[in-house]
Protein backbone atom coordinates (compact mmCIF):
# COMPACT_ATOMS: atom_id res chain seq x y z
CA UNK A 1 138.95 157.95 92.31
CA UNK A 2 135.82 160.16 92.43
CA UNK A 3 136.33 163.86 91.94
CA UNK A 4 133.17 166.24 92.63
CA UNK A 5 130.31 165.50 94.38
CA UNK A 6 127.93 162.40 93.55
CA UNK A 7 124.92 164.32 94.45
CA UNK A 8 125.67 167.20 91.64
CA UNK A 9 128.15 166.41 89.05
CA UNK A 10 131.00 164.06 89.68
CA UNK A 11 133.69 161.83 87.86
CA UNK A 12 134.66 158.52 88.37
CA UNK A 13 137.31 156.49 87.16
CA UNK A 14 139.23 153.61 88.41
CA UNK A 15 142.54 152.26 86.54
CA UNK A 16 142.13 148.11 86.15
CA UNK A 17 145.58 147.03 85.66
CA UNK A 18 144.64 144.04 83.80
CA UNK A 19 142.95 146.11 81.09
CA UNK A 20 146.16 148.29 80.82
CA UNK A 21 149.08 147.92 78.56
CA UNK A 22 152.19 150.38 79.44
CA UNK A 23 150.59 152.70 77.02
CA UNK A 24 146.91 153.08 78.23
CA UNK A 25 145.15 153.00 81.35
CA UNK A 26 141.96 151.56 80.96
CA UNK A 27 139.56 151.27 83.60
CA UNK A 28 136.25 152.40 85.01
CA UNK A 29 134.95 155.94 83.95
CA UNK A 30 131.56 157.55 84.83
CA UNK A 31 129.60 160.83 85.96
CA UNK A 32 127.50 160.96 88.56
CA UNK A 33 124.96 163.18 87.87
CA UNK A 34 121.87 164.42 90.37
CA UNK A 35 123.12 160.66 92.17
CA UNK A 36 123.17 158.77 89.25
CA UNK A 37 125.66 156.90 87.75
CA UNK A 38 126.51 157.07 83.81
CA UNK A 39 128.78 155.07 83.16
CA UNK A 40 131.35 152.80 80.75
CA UNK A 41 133.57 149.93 81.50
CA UNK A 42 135.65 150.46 78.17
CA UNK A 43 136.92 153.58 79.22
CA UNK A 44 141.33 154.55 78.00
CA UNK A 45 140.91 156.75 80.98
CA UNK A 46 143.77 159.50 79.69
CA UNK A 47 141.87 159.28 76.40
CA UNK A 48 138.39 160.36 78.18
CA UNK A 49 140.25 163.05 80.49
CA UNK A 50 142.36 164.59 77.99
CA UNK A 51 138.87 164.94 75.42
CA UNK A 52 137.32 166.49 78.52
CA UNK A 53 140.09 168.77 79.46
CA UNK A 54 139.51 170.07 75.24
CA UNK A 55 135.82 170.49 75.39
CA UNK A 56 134.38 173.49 74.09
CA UNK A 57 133.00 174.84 77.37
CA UNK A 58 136.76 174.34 79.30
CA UNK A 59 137.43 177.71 77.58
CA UNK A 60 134.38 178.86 76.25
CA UNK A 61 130.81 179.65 77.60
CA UNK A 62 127.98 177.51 76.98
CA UNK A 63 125.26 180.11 77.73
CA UNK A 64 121.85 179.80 75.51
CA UNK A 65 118.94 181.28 77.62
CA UNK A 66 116.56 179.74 75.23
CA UNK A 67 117.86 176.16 75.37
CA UNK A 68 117.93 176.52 79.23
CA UNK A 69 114.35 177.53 79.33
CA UNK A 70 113.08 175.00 77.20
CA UNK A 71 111.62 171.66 78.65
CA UNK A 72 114.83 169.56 79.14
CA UNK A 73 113.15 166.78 77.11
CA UNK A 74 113.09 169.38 74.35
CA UNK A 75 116.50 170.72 74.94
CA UNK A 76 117.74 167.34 75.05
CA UNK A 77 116.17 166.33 71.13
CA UNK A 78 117.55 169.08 69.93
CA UNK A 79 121.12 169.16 70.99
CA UNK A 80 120.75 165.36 70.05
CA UNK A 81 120.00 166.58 66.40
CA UNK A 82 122.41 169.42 66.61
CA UNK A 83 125.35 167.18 67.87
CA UNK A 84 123.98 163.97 65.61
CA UNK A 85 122.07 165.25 62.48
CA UNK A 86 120.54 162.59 60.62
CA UNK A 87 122.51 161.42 57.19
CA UNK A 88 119.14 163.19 55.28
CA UNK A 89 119.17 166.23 57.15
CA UNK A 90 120.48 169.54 55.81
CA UNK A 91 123.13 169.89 58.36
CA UNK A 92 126.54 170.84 57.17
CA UNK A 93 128.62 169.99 60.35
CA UNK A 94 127.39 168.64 63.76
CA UNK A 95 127.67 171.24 66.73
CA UNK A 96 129.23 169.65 69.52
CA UNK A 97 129.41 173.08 71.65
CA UNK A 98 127.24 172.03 74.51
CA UNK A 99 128.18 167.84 74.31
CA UNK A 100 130.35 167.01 77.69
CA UNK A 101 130.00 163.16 77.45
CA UNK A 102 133.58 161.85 77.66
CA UNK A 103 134.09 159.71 74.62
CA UNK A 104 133.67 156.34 76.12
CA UNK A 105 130.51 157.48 77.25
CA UNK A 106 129.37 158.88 73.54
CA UNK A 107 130.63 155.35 72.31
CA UNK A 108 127.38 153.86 74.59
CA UNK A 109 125.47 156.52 73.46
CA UNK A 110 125.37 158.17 76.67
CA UNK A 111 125.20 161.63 75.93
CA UNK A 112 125.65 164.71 78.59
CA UNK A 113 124.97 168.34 77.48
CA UNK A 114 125.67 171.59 79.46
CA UNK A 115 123.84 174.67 78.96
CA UNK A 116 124.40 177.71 80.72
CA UNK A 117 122.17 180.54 81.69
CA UNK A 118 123.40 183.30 84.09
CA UNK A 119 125.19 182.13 87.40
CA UNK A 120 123.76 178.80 86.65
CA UNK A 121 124.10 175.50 84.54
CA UNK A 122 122.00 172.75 83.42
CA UNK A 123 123.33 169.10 82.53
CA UNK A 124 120.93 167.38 80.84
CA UNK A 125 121.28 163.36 80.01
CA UNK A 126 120.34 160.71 78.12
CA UNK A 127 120.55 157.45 76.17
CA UNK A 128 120.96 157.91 72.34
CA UNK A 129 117.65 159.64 71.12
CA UNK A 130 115.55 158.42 73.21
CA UNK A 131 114.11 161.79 75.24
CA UNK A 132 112.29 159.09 77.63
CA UNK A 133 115.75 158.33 78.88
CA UNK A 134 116.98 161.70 79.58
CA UNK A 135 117.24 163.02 83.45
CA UNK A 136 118.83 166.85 84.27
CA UNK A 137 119.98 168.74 86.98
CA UNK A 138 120.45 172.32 87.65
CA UNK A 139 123.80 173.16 89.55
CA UNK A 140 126.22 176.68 90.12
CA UNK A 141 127.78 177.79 86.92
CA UNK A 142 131.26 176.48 86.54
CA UNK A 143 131.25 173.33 88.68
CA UNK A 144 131.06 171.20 85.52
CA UNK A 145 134.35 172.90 84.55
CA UNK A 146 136.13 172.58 88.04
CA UNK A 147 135.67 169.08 88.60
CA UNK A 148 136.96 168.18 85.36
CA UNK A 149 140.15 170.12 86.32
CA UNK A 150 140.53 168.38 89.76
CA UNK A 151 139.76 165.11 88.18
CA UNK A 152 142.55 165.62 85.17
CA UNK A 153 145.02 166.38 87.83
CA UNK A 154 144.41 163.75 90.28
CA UNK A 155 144.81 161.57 87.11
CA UNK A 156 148.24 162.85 86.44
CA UNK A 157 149.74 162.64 89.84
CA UNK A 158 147.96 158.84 89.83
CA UNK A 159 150.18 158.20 86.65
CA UNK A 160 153.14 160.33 87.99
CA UNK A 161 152.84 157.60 90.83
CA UNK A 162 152.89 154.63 89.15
């Protein structure tokens, strides 16, 4: 099932009946971002689309002009500090506010941020720390948001279905 479009932002996910139990659906679950595919095979799909449907910017904004303007390879080290302070840092808390990585994809260490800035919004992506990893794409504000609505309820009806 594919909600959104591949060339922008997308989900995947595909149940696998043979990783399910009558409890969970596991599957397939991934973004495509900008074309690319990030993505997890250990995926409890309902777990990963219910944590999306709670995510800070489902009912909040996201906006931080300076973070958008910044190099994305800057952005992206420090909302990788912000989200994931080191044990010998003075952080109190970690801010999640702009993280949007489902949690199968946080378990690889696949992390997606959103940042917004006006009528538009940045993704920016990456594997653990490593800023060399990290890819972004600008796209309208908002579409992040709607596609994880029309992917949570094509989820439901899928289950409603089965």
């Amino acid at each position: 099932m594919l909600s959104g479009n591949p060339n922008t932002f997308a989900i995947w996910c595909d149940p696998v009946d043979a990783w399910s139990t009558e409890k969970f659906q596991n599957g397939c679950f991934g973004y495509f971002i900008g074309g690319e595919l990030i993505w997890s095979m250990r995926s409890t799909l309902g777990v990963d689309l219910s944590m999306l449907a709670k995510l800070h910017c489902m009912r909040s904004d996201v906006e931080d002009v300076r973070l958008f303007n910044l190099p994305s390879k800057d952005a992206y080290c420090e909302l990788c500090r912000r989200a994931f302070p080191a044990t010998d840092s003075d952080a109190e808390t970690s801010d999640f506010t702009h993280l949007v990585s489902a949690e199968s994809l946080s378990d690889d260490s696949r992390y997606v941020f959103l940042i917004e800035c006006g009528d538009k919004a940045k993704l920016i992506y990456g594997t653990g720390y490593d800023a060399t990893t990290m890819g972004d794409i600008t796209i309208p504000r908002g579409e992040f948001q709607s596609v994880v609505k029309i992917a949570e309820q094509r989820f439901s009806e899928l289950k409603r279905r089965k």
